[in-house]
C-alpha atoms as a PDB file:
ATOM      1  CA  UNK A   1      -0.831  13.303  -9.854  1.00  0.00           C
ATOM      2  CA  UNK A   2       0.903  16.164  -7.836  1.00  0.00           C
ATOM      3  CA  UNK A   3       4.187  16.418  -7.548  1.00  0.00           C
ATOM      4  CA  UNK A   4       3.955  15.622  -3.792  1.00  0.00           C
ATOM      5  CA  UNK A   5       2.220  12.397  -4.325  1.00  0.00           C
ATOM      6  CA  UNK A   6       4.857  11.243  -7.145  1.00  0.00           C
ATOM      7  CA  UNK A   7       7.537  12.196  -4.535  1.00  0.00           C
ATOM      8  CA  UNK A   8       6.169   9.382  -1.701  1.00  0.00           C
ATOM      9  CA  UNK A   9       5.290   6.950  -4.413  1.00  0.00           C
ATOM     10  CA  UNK A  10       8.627   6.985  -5.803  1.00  0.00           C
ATOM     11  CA  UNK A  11       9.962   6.810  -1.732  1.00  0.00           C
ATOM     12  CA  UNK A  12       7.377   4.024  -1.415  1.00  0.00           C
ATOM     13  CA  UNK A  13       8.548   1.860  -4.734  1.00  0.00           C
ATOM     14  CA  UNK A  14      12.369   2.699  -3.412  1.00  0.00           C
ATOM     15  CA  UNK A  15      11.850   0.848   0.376  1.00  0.00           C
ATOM     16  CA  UNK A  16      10.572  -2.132  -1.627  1.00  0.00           C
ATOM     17  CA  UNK A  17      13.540  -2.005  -3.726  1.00  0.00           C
ATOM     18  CA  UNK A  18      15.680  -2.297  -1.295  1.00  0.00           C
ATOM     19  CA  UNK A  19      13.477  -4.943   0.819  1.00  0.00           C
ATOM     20  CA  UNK A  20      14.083  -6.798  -1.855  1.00  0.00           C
ATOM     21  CA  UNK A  21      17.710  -6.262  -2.395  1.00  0.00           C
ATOM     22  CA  UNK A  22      18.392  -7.227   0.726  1.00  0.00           C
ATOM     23  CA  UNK A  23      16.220 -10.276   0.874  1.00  0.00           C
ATOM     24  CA  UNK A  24      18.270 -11.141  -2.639  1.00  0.00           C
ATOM     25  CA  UNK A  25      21.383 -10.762  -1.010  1.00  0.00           C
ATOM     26  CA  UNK A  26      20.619 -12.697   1.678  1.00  0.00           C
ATOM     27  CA  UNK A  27      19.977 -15.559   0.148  1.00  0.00           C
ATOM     28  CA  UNK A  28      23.154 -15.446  -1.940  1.00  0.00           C
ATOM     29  CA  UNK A  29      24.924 -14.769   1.440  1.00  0.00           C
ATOM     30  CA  UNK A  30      23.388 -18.188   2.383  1.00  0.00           C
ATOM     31  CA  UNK A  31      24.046 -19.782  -0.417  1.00  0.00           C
ATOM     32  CA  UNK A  32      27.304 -18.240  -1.328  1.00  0.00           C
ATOM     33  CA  UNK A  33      29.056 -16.788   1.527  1.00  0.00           C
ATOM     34  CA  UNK A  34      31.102 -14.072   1.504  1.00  0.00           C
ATOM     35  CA  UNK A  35      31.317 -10.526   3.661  1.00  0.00           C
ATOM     36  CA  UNK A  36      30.102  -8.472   0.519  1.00  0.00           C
ATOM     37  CA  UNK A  37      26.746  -9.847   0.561  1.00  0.00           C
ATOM     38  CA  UNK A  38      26.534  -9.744   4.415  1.00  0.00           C
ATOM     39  CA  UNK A  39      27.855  -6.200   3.936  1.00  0.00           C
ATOM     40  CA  UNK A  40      24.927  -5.398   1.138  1.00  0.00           C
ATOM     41  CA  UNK A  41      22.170  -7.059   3.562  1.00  0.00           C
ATOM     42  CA  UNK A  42      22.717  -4.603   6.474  1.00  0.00           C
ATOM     43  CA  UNK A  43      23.215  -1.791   3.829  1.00  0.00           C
ATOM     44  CA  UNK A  44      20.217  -2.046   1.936  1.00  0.00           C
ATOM     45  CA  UNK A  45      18.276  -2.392   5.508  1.00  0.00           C
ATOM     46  CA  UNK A  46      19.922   0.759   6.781  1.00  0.00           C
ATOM     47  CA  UNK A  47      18.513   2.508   3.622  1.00  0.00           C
ATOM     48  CA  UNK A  48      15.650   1.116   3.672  1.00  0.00           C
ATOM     49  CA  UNK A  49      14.582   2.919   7.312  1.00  0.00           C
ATOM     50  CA  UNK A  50      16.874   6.012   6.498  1.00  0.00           C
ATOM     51  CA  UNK A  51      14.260   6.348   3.518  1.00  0.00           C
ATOM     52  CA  UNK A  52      10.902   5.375   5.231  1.00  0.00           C
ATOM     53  CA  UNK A  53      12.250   7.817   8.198  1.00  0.00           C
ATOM     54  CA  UNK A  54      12.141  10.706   5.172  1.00  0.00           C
ATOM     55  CA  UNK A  55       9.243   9.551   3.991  1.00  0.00           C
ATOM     56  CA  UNK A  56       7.377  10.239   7.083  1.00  0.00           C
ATOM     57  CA  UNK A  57       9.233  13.699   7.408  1.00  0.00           C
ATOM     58  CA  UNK A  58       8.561  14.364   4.328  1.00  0.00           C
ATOM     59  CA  UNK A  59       4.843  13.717   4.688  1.00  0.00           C
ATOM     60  CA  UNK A  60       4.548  15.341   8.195  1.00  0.00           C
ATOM     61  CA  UNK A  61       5.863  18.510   6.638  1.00  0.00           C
ATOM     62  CA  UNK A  62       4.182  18.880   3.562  1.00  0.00           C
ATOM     63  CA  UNK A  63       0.723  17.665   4.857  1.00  0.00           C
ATOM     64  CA  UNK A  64      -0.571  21.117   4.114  1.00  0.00           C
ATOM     65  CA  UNK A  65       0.409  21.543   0.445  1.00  0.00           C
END
């Protein structure tokens, strides 16, 4: 496995992470209440684009490699 391919695998396996971090939090935010889970929902979301955003950068640019 190249380098390259380890590198969007490992972006992949992160935006599920935090998919399900936030679904996780969410539920305890239902459950539970509280700010700091609403807080950790719209966090882990943010990431979760910020990172599938790089991905695609990431893959535009090194298409040729």
């Amino acid at each position: 496995m190249s380098l390259r391919a380890f590198h969007l695998l490992f972006i992949a396996l992160s935006v599920i992470l935090t998919v399900f971090f936030a679904v996780w939090a969410g539920a305890q935010y239902q459950s539970a209440g509280g700010a700091g889970f609403a807080l950790a929902v719209v966090l882990s979301l943010a990431c979760g684009v910020a990172l599938t955003v790089y991905g695609t950068a990431f893959q535009r640019k090194t298409r040729r490699l």
